[in-house]
C-alpha atoms as a PDB file:
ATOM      1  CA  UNK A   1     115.592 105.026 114.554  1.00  0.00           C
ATOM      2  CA  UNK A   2     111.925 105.226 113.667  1.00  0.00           C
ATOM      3  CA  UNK A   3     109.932 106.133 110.752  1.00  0.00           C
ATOM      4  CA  UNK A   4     106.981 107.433 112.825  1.00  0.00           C
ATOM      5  CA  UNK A   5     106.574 111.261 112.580  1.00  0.00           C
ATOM      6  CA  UNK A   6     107.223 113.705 115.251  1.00  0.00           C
ATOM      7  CA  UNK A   7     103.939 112.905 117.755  1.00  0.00           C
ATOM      8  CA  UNK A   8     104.664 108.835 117.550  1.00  0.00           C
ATOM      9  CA  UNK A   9     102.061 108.548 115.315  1.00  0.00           C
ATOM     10  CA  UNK A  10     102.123 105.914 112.343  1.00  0.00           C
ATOM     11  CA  UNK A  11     100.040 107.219 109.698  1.00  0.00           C
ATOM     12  CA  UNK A  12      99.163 105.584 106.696  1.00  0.00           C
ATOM     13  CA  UNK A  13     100.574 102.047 108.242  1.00  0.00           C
ATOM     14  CA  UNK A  14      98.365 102.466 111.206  1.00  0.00           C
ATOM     15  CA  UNK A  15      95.298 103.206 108.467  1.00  0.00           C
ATOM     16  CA  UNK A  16      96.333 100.330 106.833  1.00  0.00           C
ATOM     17  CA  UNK A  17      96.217  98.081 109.548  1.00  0.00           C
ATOM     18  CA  UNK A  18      92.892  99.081 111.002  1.00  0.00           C
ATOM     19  CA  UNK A  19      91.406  99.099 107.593  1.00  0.00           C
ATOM     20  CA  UNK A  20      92.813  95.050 107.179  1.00  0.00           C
ATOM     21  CA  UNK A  21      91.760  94.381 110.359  1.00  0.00           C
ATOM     22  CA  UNK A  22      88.026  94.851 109.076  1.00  0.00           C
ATOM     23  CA  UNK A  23      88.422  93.387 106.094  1.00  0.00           C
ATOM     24  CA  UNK A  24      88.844  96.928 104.015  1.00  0.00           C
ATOM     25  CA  UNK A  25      91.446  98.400 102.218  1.00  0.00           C
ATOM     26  CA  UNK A  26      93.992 101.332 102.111  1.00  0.00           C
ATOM     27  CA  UNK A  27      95.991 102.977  99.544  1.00  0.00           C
ATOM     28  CA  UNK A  28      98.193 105.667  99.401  1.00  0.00           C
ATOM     29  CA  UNK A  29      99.936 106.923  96.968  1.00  0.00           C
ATOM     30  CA  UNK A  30     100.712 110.454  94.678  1.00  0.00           C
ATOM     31  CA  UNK A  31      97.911 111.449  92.600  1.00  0.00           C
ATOM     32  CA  UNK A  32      98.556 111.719  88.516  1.00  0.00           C
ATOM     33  CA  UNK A  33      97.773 115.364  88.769  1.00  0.00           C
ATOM     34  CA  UNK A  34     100.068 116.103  92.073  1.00  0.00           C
ATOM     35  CA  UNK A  35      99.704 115.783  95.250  1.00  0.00           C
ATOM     36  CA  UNK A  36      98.807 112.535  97.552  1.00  0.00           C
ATOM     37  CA  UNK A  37      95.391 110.793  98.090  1.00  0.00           C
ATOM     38  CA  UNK A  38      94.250 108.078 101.010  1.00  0.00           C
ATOM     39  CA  UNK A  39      91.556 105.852  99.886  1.00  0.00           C
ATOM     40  CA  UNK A  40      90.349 103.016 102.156  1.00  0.00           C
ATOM     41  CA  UNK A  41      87.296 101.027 101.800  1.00  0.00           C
ATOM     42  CA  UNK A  42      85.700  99.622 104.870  1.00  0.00           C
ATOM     43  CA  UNK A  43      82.985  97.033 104.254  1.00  0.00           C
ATOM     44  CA  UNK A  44      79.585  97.590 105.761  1.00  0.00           C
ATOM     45  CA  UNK A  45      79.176  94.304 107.540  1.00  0.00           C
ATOM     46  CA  UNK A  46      81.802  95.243 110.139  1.00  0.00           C
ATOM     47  CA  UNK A  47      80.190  98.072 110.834  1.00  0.00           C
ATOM     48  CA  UNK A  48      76.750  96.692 111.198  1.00  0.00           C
ATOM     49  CA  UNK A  49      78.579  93.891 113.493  1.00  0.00           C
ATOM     50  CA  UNK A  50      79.742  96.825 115.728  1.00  0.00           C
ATOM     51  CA  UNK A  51      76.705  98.031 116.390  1.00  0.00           C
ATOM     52  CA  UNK A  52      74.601  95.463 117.095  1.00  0.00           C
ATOM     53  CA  UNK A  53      77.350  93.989 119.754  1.00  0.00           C
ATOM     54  CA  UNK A  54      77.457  97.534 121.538  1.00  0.00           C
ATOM     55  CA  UNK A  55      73.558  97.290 122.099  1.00  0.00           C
END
């Protein structure tokens, strides 16, 4: 049986993944106050690799 939700989607593991496979980070996790918060951190560099290989 899988864990993915209705929609085959993987959620925060997919987020995960594409963040590592950057070089970034993603958490996940419930919030002190309540509730649940996504942070990732994606490092500029990649980015600026991106776009100078699409041009």
């Amino acid at each position: 049986m899988s864990s993915a939700p209705p929609g085959g989607g993987y959620g925060v593991m997919g987020m995960r993944e594409r963040a590592r496979s950057v070089s970034g980070r993603c958490h996940a996790g419930p919030r002190a106050r309540g509730g649940f918060e996504v942070v990732t951190e994606l490092p500029l560099e990649a980015q600026q690799r991106e776009e100078t290989a699409a041009r």
